[in-house]
PDB file of N, CA and C in Angstrom:
ATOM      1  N   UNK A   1     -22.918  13.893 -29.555  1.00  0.00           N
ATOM      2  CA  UNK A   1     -24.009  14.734 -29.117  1.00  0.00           C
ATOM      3  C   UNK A   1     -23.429  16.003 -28.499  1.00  0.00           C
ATOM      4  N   UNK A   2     -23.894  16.951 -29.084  1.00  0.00           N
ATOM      5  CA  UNK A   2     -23.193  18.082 -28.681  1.00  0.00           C
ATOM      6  C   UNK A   2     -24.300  18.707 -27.311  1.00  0.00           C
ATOM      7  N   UNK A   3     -23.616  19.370 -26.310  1.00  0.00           N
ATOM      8  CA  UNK A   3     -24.211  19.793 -24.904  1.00  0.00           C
ATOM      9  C   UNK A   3     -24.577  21.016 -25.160  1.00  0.00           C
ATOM     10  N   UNK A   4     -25.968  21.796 -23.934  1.00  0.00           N
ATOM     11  CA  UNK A   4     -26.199  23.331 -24.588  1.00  0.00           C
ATOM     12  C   UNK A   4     -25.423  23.507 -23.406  1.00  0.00           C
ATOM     13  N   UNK A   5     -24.935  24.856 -22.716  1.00  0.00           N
ATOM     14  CA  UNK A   5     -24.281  25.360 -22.479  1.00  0.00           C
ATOM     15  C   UNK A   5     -24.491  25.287 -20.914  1.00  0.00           C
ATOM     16  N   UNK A   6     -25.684  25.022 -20.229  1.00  0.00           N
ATOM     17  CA  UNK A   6     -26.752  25.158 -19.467  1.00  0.00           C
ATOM     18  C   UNK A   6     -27.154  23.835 -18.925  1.00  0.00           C
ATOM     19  N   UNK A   7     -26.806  22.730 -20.022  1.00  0.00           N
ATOM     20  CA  UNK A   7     -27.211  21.219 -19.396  1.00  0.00           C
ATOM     21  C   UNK A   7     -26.478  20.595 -18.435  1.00  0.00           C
ATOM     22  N   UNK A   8     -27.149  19.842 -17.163  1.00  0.00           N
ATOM     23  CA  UNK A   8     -25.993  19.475 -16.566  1.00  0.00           C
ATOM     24  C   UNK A   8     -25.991  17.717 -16.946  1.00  0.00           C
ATOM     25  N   UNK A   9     -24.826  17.677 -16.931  1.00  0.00           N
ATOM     26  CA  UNK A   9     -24.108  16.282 -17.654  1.00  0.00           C
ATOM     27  C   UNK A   9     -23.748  15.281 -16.416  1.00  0.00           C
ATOM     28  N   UNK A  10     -23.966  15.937 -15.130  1.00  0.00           N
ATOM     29  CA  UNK A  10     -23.344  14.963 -13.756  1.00  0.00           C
ATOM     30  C   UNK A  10     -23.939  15.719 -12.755  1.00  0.00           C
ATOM     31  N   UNK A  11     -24.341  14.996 -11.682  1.00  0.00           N
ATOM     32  CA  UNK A  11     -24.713  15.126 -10.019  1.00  0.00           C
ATOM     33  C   UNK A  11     -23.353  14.936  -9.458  1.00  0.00           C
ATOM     34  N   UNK A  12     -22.765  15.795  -8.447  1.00  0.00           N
ATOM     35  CA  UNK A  12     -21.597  15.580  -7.737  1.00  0.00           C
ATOM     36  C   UNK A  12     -22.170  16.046  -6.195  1.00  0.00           C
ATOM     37  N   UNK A  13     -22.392  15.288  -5.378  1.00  0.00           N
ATOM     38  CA  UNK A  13     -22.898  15.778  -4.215  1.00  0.00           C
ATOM     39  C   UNK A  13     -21.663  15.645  -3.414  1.00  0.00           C
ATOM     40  N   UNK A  14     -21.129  16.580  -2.306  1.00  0.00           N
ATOM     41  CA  UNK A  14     -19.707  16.313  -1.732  1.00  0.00           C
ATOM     42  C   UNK A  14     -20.537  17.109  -0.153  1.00  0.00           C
ATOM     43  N   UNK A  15     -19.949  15.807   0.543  1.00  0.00           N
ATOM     44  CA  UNK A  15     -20.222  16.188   2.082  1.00  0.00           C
ATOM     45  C   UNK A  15     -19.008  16.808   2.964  1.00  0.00           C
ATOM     46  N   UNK A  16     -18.671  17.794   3.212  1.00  0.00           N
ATOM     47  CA  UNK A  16     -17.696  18.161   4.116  1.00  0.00           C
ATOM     48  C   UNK A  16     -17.349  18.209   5.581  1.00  0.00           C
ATOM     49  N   UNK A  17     -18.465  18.330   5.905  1.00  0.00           N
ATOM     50  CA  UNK A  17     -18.454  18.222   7.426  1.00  0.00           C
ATOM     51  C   UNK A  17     -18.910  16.497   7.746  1.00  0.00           C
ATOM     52  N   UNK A  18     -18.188  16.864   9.214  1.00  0.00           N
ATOM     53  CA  UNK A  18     -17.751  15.151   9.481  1.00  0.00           C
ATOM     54  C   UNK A  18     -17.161  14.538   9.067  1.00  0.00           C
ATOM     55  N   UNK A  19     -17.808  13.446   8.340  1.00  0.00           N
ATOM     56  CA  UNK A  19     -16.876  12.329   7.695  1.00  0.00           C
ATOM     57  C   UNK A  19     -16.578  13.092   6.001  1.00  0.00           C
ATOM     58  N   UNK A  20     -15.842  13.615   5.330  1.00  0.00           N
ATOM     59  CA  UNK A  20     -16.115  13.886   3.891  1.00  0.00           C
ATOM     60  C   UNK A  20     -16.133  12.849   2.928  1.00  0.00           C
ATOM     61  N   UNK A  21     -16.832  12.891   1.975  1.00  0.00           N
ATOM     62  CA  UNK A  21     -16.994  12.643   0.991  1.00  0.00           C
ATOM     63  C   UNK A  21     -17.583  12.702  -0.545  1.00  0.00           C
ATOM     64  N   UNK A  22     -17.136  11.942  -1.150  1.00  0.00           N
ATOM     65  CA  UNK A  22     -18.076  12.442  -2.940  1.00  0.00           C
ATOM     66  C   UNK A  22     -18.963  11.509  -3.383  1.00  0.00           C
ATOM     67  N   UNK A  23     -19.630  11.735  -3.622  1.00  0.00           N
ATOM     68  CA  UNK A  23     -20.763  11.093  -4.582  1.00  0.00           C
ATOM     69  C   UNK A  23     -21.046  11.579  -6.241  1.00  0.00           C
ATOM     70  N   UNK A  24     -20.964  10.591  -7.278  1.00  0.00           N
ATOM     71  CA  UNK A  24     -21.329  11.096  -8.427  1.00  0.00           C
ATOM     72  C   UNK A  24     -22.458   9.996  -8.817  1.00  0.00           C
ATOM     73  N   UNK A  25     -23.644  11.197  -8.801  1.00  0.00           N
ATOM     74  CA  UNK A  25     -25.116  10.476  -9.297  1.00  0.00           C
ATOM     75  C   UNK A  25     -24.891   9.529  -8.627  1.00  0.00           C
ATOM     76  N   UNK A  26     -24.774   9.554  -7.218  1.00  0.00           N
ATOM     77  CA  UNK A  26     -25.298   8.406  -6.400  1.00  0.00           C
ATOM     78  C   UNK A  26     -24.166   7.373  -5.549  1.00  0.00           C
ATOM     79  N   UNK A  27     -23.257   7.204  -6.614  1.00  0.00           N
ATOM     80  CA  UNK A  27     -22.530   6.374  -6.404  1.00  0.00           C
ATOM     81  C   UNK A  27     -20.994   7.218  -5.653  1.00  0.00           C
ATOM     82  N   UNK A  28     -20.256   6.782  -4.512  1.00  0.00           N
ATOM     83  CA  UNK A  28     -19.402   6.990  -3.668  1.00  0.00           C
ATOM     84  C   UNK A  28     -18.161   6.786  -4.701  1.00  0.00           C
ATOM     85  N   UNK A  29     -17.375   7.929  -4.379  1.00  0.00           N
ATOM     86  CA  UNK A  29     -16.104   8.583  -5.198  1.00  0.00           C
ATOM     87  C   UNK A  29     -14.665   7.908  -4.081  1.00  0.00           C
ATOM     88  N   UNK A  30     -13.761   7.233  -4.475  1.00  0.00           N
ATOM     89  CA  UNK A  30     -12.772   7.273  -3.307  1.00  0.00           C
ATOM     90  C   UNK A  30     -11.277   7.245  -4.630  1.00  0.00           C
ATOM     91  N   UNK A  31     -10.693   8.451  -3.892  1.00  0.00           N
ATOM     92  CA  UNK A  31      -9.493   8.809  -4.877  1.00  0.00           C
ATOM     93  C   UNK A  31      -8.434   7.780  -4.146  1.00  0.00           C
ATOM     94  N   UNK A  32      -7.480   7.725  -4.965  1.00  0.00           N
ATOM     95  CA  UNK A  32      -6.333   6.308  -4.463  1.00  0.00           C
ATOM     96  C   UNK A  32      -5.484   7.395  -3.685  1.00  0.00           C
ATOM     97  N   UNK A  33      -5.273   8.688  -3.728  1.00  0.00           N
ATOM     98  CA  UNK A  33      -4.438   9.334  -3.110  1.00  0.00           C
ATOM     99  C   UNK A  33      -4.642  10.726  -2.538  1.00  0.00           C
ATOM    100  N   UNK A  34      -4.614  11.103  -0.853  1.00  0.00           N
ATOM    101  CA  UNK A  34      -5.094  12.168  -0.734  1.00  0.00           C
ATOM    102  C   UNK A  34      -4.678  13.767  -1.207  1.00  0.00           C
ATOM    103  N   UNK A  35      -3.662  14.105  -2.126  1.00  0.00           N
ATOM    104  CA  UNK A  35      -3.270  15.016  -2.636  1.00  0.00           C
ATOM    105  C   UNK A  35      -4.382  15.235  -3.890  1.00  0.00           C
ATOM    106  N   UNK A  36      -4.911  13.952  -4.583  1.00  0.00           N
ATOM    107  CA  UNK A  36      -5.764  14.475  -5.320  1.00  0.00           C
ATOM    108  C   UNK A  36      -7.239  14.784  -4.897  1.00  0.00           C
ATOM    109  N   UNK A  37      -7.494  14.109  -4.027  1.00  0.00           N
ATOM    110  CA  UNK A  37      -8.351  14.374  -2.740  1.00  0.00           C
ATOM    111  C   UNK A  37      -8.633  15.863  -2.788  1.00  0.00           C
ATOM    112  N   UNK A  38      -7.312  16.388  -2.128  1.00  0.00           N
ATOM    113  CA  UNK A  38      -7.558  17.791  -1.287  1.00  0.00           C
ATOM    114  C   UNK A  38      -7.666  18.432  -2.795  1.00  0.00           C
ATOM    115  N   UNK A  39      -7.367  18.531  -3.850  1.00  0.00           N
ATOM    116  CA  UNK A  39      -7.456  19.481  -5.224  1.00  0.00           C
ATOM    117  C   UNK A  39      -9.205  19.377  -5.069  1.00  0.00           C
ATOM    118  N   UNK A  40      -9.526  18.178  -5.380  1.00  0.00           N
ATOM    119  CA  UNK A  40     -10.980  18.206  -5.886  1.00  0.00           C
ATOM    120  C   UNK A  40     -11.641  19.378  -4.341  1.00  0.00           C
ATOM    121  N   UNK A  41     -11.495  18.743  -3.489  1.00  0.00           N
ATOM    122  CA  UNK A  41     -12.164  19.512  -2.309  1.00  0.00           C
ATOM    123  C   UNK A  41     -12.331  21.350  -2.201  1.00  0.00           C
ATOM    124  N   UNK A  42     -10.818  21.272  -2.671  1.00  0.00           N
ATOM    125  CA  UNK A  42     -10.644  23.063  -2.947  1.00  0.00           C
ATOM    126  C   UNK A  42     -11.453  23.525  -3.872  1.00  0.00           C
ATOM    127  N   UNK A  43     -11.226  22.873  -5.097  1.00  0.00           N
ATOM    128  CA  UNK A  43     -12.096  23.276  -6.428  1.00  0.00           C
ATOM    129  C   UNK A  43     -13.438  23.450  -5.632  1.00  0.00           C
ATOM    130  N   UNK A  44     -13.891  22.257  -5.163  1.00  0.00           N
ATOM    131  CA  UNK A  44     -15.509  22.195  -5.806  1.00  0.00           C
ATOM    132  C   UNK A  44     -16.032  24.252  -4.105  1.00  0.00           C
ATOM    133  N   UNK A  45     -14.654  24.134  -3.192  1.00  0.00           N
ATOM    134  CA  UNK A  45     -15.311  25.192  -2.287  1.00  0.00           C
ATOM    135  C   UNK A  45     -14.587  26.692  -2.791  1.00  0.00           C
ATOM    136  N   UNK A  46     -13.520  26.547  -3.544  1.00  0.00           N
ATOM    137  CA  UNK A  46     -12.915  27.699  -4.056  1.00  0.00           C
ATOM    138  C   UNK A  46     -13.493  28.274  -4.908  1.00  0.00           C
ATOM    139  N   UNK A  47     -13.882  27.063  -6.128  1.00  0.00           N
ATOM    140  CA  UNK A  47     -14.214  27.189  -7.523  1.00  0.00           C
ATOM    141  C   UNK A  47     -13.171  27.219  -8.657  1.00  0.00           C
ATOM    142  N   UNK A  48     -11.910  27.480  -8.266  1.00  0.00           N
ATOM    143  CA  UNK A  48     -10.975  27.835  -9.140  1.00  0.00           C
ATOM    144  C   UNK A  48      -9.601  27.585  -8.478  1.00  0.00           C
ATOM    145  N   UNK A  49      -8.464  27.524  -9.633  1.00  0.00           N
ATOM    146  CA  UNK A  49      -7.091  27.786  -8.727  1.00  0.00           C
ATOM    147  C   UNK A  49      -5.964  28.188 -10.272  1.00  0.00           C
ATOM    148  N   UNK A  50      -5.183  28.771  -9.623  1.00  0.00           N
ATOM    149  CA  UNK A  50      -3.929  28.421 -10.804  1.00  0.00           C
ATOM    150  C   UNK A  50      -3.237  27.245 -10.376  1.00  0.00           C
ATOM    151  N   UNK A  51      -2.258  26.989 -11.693  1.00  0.00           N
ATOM    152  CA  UNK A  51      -1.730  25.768 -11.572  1.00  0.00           C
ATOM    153  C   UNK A  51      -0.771  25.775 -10.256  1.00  0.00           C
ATOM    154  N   UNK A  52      -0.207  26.932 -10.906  1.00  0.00           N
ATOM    155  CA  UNK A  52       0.666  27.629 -10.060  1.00  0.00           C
ATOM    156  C   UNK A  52       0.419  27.427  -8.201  1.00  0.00           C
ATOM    157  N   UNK A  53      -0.445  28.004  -7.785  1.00  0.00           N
ATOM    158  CA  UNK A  53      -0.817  27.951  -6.626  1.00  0.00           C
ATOM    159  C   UNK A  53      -1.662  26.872  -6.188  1.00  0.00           C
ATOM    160  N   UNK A  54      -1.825  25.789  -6.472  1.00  0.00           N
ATOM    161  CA  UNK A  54      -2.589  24.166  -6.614  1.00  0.00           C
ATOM    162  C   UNK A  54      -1.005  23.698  -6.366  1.00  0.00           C
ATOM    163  N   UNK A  55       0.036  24.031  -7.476  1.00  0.00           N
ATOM    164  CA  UNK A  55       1.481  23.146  -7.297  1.00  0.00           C
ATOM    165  C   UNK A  55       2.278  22.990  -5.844  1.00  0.00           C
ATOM    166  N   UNK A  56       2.068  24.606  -5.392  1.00  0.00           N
ATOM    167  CA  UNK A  56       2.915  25.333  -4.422  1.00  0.00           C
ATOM    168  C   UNK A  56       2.044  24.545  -2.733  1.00  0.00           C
ATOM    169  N   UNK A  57       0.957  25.073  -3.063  1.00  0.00           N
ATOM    170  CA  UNK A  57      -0.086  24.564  -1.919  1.00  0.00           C
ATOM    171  C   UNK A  57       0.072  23.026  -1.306  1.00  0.00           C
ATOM    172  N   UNK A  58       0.221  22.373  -2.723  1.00  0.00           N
ATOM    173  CA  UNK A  58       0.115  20.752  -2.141  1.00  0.00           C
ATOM    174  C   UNK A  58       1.428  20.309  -1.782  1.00  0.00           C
ATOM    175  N   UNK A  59       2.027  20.446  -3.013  1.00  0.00           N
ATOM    176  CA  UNK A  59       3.935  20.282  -2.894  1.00  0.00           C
ATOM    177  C   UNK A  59       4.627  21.286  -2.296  1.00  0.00           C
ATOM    178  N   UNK A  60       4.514  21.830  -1.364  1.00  0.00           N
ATOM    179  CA  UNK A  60       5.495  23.236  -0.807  1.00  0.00           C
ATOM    180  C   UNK A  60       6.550  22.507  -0.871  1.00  0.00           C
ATOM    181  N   UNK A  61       7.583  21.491  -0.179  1.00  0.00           N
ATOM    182  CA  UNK A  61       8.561  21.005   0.029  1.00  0.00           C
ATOM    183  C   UNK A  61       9.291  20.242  -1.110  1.00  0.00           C
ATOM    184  N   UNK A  62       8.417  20.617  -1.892  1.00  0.00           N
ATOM    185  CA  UNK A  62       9.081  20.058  -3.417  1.00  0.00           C
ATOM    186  C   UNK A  62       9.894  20.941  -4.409  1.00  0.00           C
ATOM    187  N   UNK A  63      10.510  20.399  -5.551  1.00  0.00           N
ATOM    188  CA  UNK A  63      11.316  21.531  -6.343  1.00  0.00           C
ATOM    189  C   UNK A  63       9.510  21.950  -7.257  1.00  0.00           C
ATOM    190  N   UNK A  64      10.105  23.069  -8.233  1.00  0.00           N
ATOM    191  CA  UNK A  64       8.745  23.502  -8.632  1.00  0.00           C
ATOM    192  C   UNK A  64       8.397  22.662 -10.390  1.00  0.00           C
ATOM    193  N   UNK A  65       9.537  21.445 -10.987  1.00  0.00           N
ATOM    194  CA  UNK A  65       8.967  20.384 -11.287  1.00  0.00           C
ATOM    195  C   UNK A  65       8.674  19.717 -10.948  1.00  0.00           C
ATOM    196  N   UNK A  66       8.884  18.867  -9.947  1.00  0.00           N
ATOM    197  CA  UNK A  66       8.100  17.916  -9.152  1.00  0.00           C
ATOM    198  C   UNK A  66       6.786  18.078  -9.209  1.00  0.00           C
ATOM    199  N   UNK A  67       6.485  19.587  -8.339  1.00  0.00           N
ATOM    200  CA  UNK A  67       5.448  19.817  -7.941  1.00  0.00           C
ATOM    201  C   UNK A  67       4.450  19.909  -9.114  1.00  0.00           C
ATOM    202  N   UNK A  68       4.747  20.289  -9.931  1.00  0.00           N
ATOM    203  CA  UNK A  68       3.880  20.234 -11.517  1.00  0.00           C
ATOM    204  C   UNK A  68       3.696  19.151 -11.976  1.00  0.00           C
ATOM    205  N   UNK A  69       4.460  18.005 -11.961  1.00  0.00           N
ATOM    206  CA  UNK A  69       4.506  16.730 -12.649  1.00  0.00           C
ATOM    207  C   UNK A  69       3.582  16.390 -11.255  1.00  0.00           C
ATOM    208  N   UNK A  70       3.647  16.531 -10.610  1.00  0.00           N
ATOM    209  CA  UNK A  70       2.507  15.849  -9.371  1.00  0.00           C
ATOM    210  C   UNK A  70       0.805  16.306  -9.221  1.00  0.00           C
ATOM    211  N   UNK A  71       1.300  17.517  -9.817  1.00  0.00           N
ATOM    212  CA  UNK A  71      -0.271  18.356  -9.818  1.00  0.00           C
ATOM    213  C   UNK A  71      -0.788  17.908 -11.717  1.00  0.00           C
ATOM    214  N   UNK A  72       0.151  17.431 -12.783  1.00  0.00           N
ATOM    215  CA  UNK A  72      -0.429  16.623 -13.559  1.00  0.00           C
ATOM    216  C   UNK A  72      -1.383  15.711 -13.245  1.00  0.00           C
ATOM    217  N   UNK A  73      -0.369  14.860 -12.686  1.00  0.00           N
ATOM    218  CA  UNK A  73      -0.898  13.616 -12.023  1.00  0.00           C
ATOM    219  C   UNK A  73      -2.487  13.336 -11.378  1.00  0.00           C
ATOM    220  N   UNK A  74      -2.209  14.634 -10.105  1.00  0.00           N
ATOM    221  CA  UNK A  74      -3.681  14.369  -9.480  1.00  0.00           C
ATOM    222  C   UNK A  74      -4.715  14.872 -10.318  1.00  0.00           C
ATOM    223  N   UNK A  75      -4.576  15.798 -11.203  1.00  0.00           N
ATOM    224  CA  UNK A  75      -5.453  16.225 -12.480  1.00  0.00           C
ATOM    225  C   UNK A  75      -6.230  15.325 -13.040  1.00  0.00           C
ATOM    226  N   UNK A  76      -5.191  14.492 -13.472  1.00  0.00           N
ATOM    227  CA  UNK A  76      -5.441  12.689 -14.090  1.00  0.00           C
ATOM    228  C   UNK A  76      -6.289  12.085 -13.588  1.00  0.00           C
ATOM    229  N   UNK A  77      -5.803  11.794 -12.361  1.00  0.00           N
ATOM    230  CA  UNK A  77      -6.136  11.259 -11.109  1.00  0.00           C
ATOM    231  C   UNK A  77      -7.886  11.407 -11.455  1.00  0.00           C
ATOM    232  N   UNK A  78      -8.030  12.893 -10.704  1.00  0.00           N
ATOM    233  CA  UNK A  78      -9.308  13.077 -10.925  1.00  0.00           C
ATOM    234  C   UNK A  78     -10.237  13.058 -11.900  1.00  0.00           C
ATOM    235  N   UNK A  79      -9.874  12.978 -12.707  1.00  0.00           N
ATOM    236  CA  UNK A  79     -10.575  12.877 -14.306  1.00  0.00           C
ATOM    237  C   UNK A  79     -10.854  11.110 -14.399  1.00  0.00           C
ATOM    238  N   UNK A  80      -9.842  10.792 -14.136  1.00  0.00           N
ATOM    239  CA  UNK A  80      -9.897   9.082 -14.469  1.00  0.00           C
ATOM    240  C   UNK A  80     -11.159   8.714 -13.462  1.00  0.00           C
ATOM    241  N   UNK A  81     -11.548   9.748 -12.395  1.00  0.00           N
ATOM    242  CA  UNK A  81     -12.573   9.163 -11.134  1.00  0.00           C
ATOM    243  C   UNK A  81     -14.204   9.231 -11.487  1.00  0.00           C
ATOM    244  N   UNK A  82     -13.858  10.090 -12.396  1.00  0.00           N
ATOM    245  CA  UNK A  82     -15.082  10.102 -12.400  1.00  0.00           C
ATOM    246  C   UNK A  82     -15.726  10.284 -14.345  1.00  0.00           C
ATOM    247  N   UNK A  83     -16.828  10.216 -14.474  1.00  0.00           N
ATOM    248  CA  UNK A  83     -17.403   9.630 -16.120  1.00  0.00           C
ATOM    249  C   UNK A  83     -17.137  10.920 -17.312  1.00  0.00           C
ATOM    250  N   UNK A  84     -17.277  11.678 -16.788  1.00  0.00           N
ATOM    251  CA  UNK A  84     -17.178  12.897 -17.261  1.00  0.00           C
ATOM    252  C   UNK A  84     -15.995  13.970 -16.707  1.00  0.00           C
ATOM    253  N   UNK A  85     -15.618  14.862 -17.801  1.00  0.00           N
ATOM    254  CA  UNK A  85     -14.599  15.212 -17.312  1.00  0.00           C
ATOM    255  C   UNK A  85     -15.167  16.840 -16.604  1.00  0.00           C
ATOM    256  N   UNK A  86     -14.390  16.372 -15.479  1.00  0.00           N
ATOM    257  CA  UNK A  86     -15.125  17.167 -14.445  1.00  0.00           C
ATOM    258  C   UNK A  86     -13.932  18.374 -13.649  1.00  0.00           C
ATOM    259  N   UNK A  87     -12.756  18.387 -14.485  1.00  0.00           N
ATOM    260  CA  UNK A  87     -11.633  19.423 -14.185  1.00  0.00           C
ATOM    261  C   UNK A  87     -11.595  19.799 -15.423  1.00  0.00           C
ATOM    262  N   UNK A  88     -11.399  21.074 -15.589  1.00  0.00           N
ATOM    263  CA  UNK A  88     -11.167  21.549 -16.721  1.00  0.00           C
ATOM    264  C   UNK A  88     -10.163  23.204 -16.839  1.00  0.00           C
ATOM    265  N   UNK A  89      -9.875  23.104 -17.546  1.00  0.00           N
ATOM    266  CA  UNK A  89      -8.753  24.542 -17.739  1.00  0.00           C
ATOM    267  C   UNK A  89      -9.328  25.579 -18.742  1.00  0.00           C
ATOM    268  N   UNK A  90     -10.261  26.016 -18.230  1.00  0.00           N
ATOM    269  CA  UNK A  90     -10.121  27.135 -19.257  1.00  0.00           C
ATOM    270  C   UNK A  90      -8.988  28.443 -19.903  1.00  0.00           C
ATOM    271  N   UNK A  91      -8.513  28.504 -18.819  1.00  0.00           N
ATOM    272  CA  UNK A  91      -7.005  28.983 -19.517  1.00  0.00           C
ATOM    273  C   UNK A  91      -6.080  28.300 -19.362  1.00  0.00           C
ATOM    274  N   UNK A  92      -5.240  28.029 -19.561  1.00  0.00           N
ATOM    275  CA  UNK A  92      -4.016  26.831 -19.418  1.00  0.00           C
ATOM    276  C   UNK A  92      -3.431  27.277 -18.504  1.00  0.00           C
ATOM    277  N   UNK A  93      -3.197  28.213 -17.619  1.00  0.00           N
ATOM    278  CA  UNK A  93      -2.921  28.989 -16.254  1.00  0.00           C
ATOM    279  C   UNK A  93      -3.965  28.350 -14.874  1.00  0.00           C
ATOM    280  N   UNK A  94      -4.800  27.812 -15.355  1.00  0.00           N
ATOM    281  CA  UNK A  94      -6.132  28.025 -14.428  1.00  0.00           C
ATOM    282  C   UNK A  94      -6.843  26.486 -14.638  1.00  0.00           C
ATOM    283  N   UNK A  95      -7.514  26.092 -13.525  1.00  0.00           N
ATOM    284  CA  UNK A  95      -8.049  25.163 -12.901  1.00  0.00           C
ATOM    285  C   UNK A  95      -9.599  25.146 -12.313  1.00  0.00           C
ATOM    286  N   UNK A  96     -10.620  24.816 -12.598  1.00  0.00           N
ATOM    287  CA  UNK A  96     -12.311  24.482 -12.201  1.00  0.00           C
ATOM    288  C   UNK A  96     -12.753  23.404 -12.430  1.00  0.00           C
ATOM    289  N   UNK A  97     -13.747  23.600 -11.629  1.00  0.00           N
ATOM    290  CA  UNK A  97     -14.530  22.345 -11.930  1.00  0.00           C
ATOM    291  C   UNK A  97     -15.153  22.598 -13.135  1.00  0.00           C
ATOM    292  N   UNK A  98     -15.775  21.770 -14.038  1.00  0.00           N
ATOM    293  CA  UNK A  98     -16.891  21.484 -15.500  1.00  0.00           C
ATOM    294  C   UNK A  98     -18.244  22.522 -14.556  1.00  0.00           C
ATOM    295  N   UNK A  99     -18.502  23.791 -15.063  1.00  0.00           N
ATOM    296  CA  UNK A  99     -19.800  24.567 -14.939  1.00  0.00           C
ATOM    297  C   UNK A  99     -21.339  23.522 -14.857  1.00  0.00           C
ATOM    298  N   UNK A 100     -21.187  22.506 -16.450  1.00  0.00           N
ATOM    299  CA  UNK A 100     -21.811  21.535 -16.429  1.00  0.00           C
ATOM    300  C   UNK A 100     -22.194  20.514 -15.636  1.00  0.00           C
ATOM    301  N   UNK A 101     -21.355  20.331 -14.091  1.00  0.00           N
ATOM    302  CA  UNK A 101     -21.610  19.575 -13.017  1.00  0.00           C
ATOM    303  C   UNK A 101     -22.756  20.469 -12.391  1.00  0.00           C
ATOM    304  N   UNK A 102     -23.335  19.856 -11.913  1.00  0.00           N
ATOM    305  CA  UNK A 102     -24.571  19.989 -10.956  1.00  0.00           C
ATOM    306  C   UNK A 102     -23.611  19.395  -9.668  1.00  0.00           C
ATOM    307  N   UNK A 103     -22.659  20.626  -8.339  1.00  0.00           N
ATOM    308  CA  UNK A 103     -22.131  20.308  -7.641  1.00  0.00           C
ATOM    309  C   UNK A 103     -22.550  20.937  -6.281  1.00  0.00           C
ATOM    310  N   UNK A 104     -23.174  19.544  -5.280  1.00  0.00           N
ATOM    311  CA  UNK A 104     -24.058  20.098  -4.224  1.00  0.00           C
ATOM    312  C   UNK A 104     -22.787  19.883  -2.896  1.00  0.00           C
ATOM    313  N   UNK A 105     -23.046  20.720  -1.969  1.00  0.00           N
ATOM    314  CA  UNK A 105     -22.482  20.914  -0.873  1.00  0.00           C
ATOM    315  C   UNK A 105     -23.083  20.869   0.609  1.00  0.00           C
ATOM    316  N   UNK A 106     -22.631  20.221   1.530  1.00  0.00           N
ATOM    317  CA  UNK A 106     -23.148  20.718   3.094  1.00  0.00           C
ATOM    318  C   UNK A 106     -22.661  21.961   3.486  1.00  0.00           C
TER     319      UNK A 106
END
C-alpha cells in the first residue's frame, strides 16, 4: 500500500518535562540504552542532525569510528522500537524523524 505524502502512519506523543517519556499510539516506548534515548529526544526537539554531529555529540571521547559504528547502532536501535520506521535519512549526511509521524510534545 503505497502512503500519500500527507498521511500520518504513527502517533508518537513524547513527554519532556519531569519524568520523560515516549509513547507510540498509546503504548510506552523504553529504549535498552540511553545514547539511543538521547538521539530520539534531539530529533523529535531539533528535527534534524548530521551524522556527523549526532556521532561527535554522543561519543565525544571516542575515536571518530567508534563513534559512527555506535551512532549505527542507536539508529537500529531506534527503528527496531518502534512499528514503523520512524528515523530516516534523507540525505545520507543527515538524520529526522519520518514527516509521516504525527509527533506531539509538552
Amino acid at each position: 500500500m503505497k502512503l500519500k505524502k500527507d498521511q500520518v502512519t504513527m502517533m508518537i506523543q513524547i513527554q519532556l518535562l519531569s519524568f520523560p517519556k515516549i509513547e507510540e499510539d498509546g503504548v510506552l516506548i523504553r529504549f535498552p540504552y540511553k545514547k539511543a534515548e538521547a538521539l530520539f529526544y534531539y530529533l523529535a526537539v531539533e528535527k534534524s542532525i548530521s551524522r556527523d554531529k549526532a556521532a561527535l555529540l554522543l561519543w565525544e571521547d571516542e575515536d571518530e569510528l567508534t563513534a559512527k559504528k555506535n551512532l549505527r547502532h542507536a539508529i537500529y536501535i531506534i527503528r527496531k522500537m518502534f512499528h514503523d520506521e520512524v528515523v530516516i535519512s534523507p540525505q545520507k549526511s543527515m538524520l529526522q524523524l519520518n514527516p509521516s509521524a504525527a509527533v506531539s510534545t509538552d
